[in-house]
C-alpha atoms as a PDB file:
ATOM      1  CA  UNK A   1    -114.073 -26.779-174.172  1.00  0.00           C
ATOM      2  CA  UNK A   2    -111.675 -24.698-172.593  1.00  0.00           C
ATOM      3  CA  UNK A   3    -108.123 -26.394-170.615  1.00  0.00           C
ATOM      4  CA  UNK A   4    -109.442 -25.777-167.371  1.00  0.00           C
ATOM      5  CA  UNK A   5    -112.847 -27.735-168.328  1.00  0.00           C
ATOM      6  CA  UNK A   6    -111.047 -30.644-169.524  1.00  0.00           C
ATOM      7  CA  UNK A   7    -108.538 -31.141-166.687  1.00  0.00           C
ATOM      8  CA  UNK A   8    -111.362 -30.257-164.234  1.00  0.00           C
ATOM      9  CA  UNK A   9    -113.623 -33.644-166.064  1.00  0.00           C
ATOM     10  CA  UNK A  10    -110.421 -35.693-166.092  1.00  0.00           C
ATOM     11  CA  UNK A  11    -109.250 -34.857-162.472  1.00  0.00           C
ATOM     12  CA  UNK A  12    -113.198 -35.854-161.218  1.00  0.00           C
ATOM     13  CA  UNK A  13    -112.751 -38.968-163.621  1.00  0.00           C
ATOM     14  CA  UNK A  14    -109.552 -40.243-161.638  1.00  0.00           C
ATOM     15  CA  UNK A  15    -106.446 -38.948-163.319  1.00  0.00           C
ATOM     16  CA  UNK A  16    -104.142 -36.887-161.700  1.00  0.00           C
ATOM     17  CA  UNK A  17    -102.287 -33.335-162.103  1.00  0.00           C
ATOM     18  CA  UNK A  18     -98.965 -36.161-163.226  1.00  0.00           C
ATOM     19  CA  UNK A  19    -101.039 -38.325-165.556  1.00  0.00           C
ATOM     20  CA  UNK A  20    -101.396 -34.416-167.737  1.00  0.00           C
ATOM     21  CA  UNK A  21     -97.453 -34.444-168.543  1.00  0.00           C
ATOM     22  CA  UNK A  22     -97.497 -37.612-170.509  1.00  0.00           C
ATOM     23  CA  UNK A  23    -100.916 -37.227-171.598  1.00  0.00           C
ATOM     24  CA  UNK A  24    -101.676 -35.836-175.110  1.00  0.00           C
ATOM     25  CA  UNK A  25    -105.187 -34.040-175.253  1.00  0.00           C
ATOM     26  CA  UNK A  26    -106.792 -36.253-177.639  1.00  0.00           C
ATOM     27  CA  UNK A  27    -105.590 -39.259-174.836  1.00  0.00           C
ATOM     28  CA  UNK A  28    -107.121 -37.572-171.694  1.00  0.00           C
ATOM     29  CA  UNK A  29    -110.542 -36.943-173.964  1.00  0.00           C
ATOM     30  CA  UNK A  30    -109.940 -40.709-175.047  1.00  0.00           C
ATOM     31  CA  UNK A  31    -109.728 -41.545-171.424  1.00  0.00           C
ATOM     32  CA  UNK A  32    -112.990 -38.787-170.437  1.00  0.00           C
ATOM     33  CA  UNK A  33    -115.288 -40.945-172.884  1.00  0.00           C
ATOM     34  CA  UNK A  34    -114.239 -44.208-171.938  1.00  0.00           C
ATOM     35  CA  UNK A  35    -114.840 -43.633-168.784  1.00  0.00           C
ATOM     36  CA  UNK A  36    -117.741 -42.421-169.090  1.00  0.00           C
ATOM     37  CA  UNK A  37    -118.684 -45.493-171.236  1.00  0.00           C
ATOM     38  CA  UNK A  38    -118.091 -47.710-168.212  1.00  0.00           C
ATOM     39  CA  UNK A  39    -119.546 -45.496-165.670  1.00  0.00           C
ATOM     40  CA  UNK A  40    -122.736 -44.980-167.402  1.00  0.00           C
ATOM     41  CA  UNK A  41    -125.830 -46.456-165.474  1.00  0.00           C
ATOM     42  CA  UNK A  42    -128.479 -45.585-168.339  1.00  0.00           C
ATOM     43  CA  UNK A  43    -129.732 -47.929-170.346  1.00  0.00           C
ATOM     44  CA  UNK A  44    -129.925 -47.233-174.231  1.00  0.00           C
ATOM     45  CA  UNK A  45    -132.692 -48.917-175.773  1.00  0.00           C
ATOM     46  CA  UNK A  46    -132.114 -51.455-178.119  1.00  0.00           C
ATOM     47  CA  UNK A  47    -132.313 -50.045-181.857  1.00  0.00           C
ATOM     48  CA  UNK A  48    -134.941 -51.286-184.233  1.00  0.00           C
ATOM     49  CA  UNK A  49    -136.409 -50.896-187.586  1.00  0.00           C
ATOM     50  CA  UNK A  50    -139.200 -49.023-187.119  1.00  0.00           C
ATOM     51  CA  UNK A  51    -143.168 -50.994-188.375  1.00  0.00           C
ATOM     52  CA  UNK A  52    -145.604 -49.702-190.112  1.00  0.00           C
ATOM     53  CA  UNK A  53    -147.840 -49.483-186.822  1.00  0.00           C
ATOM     54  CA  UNK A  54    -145.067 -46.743-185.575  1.00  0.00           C
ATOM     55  CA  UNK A  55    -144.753 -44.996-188.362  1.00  0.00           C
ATOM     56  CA  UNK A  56    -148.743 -44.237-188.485  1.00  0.00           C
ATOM     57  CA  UNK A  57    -148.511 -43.666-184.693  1.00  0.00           C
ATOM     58  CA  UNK A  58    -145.703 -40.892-186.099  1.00  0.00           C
ATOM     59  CA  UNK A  59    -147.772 -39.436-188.334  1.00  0.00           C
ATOM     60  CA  UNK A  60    -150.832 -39.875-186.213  1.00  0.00           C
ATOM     61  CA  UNK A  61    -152.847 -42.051-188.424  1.00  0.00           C
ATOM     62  CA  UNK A  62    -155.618 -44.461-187.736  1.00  0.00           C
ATOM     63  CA  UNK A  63    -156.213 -47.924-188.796  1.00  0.00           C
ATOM     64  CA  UNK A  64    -159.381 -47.764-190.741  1.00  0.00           C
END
């Protein structure tokens, strides 16, 4: 990611051209992904240990 990338994320994410002199890269990235965190209107589906029904349905088997 170039400089211009990452100031250009941050600036659409609410910080401004000030918040970048007492910012450290690794905070503004810190800042990018917490943001987006917050922001984010998908919803992740819930992990689960996969059964033996998916794992034929992988594999396209067939009970029988």
């Amino acid at each position: 990611m170039s400089l211009e990338l990452l100031m250009t994320s941050a600036i659409k994410r609410g910080l401004l051209l000030s918040d970048f002199e007492d910012m450290t890269i690794g905070m503004i990235l810190d800042y990018i992904m917490f943001y987006d965190d917050q922001h984010s209107t998908s919803k992740q589906d819930e992990v689960r240990d996969a059964t033996q029904a998916d794992i034929n349905a992988f594999f396209g088997r067939r009970k029988g």
